[in-house]
PDB file of N, CA and C in Angstrom:
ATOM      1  N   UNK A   1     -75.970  10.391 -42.578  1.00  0.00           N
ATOM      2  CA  UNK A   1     -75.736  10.983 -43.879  1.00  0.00           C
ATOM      3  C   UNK A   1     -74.680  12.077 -43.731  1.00  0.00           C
ATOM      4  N   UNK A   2     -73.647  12.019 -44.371  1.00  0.00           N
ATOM      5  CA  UNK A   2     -72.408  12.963 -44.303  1.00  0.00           C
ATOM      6  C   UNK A   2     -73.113  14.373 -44.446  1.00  0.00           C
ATOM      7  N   UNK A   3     -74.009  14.947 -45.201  1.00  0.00           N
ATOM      8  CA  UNK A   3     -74.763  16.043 -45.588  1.00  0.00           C
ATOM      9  C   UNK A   3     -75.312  16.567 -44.297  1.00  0.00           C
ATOM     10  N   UNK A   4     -75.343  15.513 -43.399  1.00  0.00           N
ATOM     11  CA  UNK A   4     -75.978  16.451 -41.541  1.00  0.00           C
ATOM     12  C   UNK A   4     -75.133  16.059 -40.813  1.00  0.00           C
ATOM     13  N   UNK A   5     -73.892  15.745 -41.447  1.00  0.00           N
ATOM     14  CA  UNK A   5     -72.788  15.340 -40.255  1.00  0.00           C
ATOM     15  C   UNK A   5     -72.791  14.422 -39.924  1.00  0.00           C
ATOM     16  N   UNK A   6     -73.098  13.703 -40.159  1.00  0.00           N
ATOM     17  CA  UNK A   6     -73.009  12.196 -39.594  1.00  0.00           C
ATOM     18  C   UNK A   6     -72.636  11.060 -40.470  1.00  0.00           C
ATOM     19  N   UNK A   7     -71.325  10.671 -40.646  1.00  0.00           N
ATOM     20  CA  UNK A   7     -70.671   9.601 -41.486  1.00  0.00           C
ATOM     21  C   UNK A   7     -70.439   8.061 -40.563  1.00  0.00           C
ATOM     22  N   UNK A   8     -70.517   7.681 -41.494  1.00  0.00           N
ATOM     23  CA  UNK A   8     -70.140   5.625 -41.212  1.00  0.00           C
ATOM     24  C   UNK A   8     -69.447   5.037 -42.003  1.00  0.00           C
ATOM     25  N   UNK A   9     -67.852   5.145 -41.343  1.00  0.00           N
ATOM     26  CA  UNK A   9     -67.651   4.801 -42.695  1.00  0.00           C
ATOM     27  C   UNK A   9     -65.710   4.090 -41.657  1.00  0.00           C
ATOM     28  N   UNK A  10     -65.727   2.990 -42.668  1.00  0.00           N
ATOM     29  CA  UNK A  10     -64.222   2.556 -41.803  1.00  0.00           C
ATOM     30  C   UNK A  10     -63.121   2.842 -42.697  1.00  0.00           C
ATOM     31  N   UNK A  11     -61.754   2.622 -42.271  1.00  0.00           N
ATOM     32  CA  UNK A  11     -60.717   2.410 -42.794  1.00  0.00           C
ATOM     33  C   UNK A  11     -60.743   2.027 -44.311  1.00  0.00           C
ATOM     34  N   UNK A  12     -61.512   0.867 -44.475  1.00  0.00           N
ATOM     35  CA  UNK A  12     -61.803  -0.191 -45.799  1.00  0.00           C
ATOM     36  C   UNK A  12     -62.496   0.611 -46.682  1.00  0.00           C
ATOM     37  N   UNK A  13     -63.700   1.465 -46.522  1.00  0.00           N
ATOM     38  CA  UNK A  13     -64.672   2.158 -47.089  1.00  0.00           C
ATOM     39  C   UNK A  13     -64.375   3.304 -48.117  1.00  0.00           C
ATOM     40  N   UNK A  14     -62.889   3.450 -47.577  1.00  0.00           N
ATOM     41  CA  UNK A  14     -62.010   4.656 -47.786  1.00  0.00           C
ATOM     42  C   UNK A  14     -61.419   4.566 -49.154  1.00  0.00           C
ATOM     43  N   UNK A  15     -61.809   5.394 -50.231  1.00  0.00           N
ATOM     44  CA  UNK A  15     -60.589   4.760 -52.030  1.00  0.00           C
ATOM     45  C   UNK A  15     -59.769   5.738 -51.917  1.00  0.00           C
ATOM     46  N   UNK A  16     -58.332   6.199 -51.928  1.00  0.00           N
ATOM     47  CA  UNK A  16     -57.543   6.985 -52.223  1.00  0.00           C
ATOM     48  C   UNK A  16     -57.253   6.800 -53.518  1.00  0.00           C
ATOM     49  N   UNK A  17     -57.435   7.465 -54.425  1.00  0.00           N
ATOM     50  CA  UNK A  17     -57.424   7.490 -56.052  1.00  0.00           C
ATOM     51  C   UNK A  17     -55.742   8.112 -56.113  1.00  0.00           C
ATOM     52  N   UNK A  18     -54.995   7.284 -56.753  1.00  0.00           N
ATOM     53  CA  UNK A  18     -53.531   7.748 -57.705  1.00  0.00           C
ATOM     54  C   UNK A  18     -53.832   9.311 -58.031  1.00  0.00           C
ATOM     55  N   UNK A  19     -53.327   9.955 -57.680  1.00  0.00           N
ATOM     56  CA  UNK A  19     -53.070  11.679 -57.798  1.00  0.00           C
ATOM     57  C   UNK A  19     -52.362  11.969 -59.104  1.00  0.00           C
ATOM     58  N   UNK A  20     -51.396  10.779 -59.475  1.00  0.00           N
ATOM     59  CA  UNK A  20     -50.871  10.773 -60.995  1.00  0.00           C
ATOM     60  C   UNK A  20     -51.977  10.764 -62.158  1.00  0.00           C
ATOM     61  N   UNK A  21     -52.832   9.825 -61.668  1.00  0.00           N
ATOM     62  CA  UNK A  21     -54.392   9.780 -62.729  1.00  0.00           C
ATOM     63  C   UNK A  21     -55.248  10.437 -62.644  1.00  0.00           C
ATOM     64  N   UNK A  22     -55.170  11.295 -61.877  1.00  0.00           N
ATOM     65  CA  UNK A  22     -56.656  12.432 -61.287  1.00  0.00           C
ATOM     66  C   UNK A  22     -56.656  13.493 -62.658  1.00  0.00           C
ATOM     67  N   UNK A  23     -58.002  13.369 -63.210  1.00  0.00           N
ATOM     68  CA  UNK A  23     -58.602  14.228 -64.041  1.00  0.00           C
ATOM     69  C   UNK A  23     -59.674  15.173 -63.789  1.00  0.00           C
ATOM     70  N   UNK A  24     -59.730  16.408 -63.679  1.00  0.00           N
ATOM     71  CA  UNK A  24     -60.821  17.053 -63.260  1.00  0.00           C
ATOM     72  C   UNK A  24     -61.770  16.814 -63.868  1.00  0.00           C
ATOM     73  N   UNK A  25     -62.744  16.878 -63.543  1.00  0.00           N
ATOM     74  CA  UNK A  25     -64.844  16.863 -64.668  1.00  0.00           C
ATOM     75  C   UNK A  25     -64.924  15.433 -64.647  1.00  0.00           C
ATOM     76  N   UNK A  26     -64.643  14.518 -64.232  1.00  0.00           N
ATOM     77  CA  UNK A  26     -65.022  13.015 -64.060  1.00  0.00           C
ATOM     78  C   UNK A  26     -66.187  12.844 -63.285  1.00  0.00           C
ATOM     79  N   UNK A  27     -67.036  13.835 -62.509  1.00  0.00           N
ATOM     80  CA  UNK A  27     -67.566  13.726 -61.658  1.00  0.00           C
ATOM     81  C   UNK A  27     -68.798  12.646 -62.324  1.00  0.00           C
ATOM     82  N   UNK A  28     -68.954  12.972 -63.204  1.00  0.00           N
ATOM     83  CA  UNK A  28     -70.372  12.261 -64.540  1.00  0.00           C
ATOM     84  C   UNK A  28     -70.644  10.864 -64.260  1.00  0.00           C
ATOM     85  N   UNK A  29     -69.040  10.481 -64.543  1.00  0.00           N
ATOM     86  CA  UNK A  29     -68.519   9.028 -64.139  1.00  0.00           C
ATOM     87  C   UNK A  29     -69.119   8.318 -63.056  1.00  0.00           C
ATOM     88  N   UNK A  30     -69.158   8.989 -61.972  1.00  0.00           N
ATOM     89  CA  UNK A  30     -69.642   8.008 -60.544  1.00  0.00           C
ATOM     90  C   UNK A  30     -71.083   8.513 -60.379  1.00  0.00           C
ATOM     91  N   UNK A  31     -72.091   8.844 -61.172  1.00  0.00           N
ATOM     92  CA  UNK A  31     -73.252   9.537 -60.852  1.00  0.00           C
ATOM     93  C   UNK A  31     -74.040   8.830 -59.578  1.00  0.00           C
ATOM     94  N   UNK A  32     -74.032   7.374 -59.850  1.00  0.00           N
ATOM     95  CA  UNK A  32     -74.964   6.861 -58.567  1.00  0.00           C
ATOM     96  C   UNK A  32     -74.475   6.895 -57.373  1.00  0.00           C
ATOM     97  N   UNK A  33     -73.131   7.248 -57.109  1.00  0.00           N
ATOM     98  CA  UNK A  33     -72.364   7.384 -55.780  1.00  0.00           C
ATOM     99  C   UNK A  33     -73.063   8.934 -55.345  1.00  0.00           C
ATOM    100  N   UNK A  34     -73.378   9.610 -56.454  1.00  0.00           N
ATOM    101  CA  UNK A  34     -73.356  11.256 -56.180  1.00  0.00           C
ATOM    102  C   UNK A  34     -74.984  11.237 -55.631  1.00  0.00           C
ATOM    103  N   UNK A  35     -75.419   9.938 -56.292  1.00  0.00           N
ATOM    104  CA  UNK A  35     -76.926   9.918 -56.129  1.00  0.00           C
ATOM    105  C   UNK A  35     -77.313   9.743 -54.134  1.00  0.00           C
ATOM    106  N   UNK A  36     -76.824   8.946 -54.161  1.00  0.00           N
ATOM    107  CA  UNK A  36     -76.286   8.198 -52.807  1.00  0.00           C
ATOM    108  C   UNK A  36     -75.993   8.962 -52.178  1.00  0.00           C
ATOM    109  N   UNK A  37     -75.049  10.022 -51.848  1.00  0.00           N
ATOM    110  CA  UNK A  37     -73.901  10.645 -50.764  1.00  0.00           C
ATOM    111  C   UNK A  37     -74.783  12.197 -50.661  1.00  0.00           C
ATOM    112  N   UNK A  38     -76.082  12.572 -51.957  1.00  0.00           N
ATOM    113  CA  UNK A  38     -76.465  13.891 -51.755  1.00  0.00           C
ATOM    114  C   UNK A  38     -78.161  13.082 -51.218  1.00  0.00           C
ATOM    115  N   UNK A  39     -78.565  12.121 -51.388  1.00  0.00           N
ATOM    116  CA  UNK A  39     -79.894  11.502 -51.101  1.00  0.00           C
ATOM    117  C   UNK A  39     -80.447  12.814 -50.214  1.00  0.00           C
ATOM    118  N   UNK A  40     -80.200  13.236 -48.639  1.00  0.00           N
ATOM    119  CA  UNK A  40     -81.607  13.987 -48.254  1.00  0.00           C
ATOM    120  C   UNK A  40     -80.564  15.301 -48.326  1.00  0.00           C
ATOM    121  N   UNK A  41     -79.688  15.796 -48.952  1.00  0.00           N
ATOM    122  CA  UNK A  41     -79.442  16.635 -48.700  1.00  0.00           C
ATOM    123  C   UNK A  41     -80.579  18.241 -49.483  1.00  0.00           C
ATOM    124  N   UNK A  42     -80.229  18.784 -49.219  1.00  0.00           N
ATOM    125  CA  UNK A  42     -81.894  20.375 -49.317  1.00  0.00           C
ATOM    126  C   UNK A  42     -81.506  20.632 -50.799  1.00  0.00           C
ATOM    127  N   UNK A  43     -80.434  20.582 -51.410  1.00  0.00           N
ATOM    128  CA  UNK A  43     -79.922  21.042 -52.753  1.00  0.00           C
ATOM    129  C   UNK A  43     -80.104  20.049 -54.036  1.00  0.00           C
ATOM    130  N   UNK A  44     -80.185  18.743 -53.800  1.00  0.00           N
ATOM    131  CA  UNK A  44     -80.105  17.562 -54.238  1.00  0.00           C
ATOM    132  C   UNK A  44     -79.768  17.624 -55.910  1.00  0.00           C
ATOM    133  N   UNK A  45     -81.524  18.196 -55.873  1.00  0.00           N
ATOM    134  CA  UNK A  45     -82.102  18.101 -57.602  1.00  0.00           C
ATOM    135  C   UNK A  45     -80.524  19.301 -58.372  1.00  0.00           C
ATOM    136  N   UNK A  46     -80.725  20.426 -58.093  1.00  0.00           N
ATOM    137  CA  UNK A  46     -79.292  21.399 -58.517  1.00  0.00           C
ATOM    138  C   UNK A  46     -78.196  20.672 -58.184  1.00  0.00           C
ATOM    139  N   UNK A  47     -77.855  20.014 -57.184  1.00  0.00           N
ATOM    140  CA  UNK A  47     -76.571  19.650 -57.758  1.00  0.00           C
ATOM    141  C   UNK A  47     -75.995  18.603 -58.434  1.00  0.00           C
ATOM    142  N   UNK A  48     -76.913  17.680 -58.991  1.00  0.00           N
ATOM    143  CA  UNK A  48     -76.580  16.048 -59.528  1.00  0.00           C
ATOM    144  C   UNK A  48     -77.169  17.090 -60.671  1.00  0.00           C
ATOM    145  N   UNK A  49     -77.757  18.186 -61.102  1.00  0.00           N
ATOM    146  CA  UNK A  49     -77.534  18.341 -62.626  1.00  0.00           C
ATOM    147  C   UNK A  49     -76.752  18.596 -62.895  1.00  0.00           C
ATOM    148  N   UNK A  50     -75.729  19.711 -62.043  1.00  0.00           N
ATOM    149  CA  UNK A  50     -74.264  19.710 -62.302  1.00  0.00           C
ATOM    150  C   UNK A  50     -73.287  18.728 -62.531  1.00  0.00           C
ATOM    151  N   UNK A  51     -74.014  17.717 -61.433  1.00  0.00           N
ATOM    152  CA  UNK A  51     -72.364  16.403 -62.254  1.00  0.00           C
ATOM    153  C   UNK A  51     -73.099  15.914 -63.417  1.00  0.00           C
ATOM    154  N   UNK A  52     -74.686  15.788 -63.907  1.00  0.00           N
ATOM    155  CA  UNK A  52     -75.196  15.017 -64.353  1.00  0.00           C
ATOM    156  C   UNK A  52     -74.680  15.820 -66.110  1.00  0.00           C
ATOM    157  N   UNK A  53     -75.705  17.106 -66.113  1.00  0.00           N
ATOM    158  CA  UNK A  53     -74.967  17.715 -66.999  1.00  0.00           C
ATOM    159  C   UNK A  53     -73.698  18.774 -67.317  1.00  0.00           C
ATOM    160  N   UNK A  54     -73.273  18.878 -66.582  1.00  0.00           N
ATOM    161  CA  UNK A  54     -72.047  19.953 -66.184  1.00  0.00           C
ATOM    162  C   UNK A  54     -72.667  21.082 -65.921  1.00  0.00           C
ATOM    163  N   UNK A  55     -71.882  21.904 -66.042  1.00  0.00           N
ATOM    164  CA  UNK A  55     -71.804  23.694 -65.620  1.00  0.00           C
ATOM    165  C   UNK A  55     -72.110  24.681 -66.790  1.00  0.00           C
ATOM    166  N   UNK A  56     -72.458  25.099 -67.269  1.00  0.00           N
ATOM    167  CA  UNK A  56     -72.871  26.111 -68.746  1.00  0.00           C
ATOM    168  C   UNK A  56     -72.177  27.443 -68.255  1.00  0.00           C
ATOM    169  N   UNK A  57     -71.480  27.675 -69.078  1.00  0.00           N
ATOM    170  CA  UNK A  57     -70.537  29.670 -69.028  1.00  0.00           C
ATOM    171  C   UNK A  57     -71.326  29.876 -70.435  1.00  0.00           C
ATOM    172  N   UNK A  58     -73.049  30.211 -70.705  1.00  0.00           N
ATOM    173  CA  UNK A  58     -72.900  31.246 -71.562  1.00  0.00           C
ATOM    174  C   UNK A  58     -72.361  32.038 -72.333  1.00  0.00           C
ATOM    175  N   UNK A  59     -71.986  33.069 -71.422  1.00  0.00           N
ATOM    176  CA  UNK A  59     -71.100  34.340 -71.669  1.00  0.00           C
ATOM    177  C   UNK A  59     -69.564  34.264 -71.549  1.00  0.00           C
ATOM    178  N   UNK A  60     -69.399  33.627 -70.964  1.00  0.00           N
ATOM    179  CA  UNK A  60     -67.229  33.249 -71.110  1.00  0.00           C
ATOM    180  C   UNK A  60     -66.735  33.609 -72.365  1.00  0.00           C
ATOM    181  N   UNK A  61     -67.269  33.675 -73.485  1.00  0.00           N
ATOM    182  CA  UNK A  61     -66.641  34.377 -74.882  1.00  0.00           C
ATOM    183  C   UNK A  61     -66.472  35.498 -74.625  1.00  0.00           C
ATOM    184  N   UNK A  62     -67.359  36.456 -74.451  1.00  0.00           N
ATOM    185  CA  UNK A  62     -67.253  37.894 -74.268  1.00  0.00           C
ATOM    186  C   UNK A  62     -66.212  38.284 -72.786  1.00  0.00           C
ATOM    187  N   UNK A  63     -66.273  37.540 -71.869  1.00  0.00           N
ATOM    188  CA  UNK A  63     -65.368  37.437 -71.423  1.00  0.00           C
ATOM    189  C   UNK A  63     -63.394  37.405 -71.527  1.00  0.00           C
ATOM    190  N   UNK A  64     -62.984  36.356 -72.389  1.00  0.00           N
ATOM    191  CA  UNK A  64     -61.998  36.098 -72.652  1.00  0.00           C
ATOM    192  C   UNK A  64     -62.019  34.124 -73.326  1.00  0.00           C
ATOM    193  N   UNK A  65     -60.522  34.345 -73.231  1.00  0.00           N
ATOM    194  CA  UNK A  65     -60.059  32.822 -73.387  1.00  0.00           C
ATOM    195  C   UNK A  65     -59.723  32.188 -71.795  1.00  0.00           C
ATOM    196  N   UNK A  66     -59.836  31.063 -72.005  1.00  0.00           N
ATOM    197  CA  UNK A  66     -59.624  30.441 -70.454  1.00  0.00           C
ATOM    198  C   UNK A  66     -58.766  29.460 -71.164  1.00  0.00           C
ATOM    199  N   UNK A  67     -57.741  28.892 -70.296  1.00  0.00           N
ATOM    200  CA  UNK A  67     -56.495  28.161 -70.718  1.00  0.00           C
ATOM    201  C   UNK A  67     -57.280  27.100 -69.002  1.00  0.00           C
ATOM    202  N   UNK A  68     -57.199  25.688 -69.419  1.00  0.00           N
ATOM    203  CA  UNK A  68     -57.179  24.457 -68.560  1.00  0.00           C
ATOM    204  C   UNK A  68     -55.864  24.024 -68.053  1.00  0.00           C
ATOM    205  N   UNK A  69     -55.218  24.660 -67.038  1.00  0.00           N
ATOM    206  CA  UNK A  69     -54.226  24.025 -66.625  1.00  0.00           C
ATOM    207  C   UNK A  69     -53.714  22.920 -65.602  1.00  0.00           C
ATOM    208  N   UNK A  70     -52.774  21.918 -65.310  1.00  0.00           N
ATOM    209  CA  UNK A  70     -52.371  21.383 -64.090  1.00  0.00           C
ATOM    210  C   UNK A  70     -51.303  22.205 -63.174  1.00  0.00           C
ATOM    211  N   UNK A  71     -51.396  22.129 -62.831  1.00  0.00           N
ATOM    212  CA  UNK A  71     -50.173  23.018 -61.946  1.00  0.00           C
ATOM    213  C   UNK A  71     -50.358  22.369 -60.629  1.00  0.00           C
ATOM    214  N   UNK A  72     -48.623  21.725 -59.859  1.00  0.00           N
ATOM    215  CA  UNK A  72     -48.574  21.238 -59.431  1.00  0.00           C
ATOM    216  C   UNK A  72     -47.520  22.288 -57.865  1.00  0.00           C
ATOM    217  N   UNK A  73     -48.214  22.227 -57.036  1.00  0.00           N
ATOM    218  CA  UNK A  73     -48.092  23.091 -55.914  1.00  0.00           C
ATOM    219  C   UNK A  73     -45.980  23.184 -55.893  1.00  0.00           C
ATOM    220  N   UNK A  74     -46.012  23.951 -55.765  1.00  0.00           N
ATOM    221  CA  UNK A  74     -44.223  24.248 -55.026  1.00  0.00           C
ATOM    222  C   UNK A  74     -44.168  23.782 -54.214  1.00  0.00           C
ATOM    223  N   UNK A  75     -43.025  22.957 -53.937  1.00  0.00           N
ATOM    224  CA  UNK A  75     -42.200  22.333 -52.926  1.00  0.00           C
ATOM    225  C   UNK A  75     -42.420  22.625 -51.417  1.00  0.00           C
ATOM    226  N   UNK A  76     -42.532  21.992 -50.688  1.00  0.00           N
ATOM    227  CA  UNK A  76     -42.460  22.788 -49.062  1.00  0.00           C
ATOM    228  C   UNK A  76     -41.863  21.748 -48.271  1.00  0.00           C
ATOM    229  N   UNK A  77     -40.723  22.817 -47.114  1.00  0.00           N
ATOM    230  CA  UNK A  77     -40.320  21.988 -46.094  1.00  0.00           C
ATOM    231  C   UNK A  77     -41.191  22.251 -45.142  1.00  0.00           C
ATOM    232  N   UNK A  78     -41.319  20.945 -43.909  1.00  0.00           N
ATOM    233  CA  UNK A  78     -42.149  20.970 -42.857  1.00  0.00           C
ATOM    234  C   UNK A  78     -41.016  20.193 -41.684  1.00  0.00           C
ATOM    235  N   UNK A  79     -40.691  21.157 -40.951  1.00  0.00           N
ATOM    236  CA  UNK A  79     -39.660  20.264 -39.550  1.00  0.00           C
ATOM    237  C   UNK A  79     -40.346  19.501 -38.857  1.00  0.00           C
ATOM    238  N   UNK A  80     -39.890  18.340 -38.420  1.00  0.00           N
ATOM    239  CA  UNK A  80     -40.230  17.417 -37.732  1.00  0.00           C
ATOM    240  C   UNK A  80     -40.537  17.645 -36.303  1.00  0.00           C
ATOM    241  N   UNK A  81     -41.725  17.646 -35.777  1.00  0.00           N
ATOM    242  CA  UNK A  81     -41.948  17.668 -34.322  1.00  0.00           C
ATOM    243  C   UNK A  81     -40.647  17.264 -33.255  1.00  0.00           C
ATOM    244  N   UNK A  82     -40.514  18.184 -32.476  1.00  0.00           N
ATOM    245  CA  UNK A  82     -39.334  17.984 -31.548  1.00  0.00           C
ATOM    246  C   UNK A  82     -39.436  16.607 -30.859  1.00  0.00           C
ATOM    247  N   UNK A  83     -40.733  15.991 -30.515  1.00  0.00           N
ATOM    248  CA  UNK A  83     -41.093  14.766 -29.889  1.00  0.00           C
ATOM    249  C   UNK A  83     -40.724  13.483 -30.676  1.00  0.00           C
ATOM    250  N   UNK A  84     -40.623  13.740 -32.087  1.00  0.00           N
ATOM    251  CA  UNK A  84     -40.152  12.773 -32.788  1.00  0.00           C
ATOM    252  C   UNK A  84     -38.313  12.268 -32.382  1.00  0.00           C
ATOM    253  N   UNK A  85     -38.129  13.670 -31.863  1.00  0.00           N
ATOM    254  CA  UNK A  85     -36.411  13.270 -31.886  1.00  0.00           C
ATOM    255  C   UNK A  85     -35.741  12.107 -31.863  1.00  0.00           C
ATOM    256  N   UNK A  86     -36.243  11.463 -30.128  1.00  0.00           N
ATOM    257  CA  UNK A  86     -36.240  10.182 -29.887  1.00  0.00           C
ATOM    258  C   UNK A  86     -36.186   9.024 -30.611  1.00  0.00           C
ATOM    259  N   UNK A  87     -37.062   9.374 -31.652  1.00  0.00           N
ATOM    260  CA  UNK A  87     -37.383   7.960 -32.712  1.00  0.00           C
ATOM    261  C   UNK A  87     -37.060   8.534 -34.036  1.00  0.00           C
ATOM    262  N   UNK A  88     -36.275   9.347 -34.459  1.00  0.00           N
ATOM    263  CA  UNK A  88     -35.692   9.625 -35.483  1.00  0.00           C
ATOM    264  C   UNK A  88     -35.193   8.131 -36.479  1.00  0.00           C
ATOM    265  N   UNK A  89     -34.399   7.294 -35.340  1.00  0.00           N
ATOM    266  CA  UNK A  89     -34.111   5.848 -36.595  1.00  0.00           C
ATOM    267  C   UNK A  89     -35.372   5.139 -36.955  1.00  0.00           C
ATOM    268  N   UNK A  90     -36.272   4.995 -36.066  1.00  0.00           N
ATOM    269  CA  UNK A  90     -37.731   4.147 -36.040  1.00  0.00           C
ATOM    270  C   UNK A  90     -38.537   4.705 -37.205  1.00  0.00           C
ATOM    271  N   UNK A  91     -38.823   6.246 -36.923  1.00  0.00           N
ATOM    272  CA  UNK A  91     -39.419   6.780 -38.145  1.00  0.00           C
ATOM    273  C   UNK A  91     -38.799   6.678 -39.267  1.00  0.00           C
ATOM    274  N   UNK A  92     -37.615   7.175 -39.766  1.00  0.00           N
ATOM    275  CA  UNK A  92     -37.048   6.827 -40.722  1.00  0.00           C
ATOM    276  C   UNK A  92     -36.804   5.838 -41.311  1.00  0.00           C
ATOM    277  N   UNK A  93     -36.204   4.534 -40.427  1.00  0.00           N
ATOM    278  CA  UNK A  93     -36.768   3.132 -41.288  1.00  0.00           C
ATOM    279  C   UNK A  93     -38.100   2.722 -41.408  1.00  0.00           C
ATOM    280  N   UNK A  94     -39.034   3.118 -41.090  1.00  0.00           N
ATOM    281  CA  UNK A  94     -40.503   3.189 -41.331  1.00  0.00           C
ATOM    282  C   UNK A  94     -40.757   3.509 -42.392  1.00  0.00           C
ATOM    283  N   UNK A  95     -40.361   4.694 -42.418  1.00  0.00           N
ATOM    284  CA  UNK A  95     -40.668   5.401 -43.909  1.00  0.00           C
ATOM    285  C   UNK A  95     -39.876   4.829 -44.987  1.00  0.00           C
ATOM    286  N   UNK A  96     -38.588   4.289 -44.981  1.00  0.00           N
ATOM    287  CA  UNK A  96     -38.047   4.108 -46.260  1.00  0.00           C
ATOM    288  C   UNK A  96     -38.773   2.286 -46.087  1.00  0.00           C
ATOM    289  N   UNK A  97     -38.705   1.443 -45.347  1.00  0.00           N
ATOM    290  CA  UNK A  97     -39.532   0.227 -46.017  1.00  0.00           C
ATOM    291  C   UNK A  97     -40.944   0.462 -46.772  1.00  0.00           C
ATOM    292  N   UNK A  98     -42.082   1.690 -46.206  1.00  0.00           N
ATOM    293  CA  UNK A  98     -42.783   1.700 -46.818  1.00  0.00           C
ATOM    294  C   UNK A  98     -42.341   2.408 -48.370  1.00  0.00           C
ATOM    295  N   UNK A  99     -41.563   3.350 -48.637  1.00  0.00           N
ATOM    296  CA  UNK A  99     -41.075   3.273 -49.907  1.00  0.00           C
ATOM    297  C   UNK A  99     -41.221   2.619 -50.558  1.00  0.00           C
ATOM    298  N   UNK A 100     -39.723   1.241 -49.989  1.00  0.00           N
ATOM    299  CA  UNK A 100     -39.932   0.685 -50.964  1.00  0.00           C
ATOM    300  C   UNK A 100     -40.849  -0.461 -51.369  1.00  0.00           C
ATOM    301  N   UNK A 101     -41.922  -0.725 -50.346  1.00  0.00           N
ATOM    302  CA  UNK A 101     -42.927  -2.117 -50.687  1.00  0.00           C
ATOM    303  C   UNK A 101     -44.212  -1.363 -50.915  1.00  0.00           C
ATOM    304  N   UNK A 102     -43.611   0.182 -51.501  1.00  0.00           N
ATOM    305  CA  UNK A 102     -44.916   0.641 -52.410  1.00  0.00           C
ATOM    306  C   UNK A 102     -46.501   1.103 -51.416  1.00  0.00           C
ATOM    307  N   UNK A 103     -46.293   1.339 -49.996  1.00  0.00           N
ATOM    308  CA  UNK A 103     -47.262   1.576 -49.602  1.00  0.00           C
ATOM    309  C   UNK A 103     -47.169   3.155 -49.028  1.00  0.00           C
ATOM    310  N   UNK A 104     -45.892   3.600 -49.689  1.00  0.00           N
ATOM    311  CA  UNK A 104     -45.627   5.092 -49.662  1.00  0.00           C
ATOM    312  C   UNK A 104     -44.966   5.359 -50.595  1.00  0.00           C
ATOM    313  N   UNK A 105     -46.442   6.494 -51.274  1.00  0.00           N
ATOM    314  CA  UNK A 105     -45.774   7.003 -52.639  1.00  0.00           C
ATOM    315  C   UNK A 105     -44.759   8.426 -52.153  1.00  0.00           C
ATOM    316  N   UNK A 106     -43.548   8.557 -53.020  1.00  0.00           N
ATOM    317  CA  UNK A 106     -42.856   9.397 -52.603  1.00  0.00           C
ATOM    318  C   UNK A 106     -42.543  10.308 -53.950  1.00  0.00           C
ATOM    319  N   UNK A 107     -43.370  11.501 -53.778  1.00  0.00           N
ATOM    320  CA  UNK A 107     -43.340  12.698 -54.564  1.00  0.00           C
ATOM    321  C   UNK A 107     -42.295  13.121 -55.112  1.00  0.00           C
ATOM    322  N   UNK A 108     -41.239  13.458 -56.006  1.00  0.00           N
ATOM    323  CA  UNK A 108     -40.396  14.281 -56.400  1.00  0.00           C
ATOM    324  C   UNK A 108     -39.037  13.509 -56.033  1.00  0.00           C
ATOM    325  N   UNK A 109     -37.964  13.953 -55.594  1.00  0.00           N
ATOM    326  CA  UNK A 109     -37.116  13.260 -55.413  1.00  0.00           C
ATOM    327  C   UNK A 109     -36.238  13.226 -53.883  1.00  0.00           C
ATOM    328  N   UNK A 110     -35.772  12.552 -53.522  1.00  0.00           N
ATOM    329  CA  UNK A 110     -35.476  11.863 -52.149  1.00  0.00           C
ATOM    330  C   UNK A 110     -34.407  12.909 -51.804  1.00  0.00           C
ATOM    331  N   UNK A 111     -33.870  13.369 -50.482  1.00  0.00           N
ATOM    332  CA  UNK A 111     -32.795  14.174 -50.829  1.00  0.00           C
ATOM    333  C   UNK A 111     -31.623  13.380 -49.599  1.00  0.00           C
TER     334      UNK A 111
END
């Protein structure tokens, strides 16, 4: 059980969800997965009411207004490991076939 550290789980098992479609508070949506993945964990019952019924802010009026935003992280460069040097053409045509046969999504624009 992932909850005591201990996962089973392969390559296949794995969903990477489109980051273009990701909506926050969906959690509701997959309840029996949530049922499943918290089974012996010590918190169980509290936290499947949270996905089950959400979160309650009471008091958040007296508080203020809250604005729901996306905001999408700033740009970052990351240099390439010196060990890569060697295979600079290998990696690079690597990366642009997966481009383009779609098994690498490529963020923002190419430079």
């Amino acid at each position: 059980m992932v909850s005591k550290g201990i996962a089973h789980a392969t390559p296949h098992d794995v969903i990477f969800r489109d980051p273009s479609s990701f909506a926050a508070g969906e959690l509701s949506w997959y309840q029996s997965y949530w049922k499943f993945i918290l089974l012996e964990h010590p918190k169980k019952d509290e936290n499947l009411s949270y996905i089950v019924r959400g979160v309650s802010f009471p008091n958040a009026n007296s508080r203020g207004n809250f604005i729901i935003l996306r905001v999408t992280p700033p740009a970052a460069f990351f240099p390439n490991s010196k060990s890569c040097l060697d295979f600079e053409e290998v990696i690079s045509s690597a990366l642009l076939d997966r481009a383009k046969n779609d098994s690498l999504l490529v963020w923002g624009h190419m430079h």
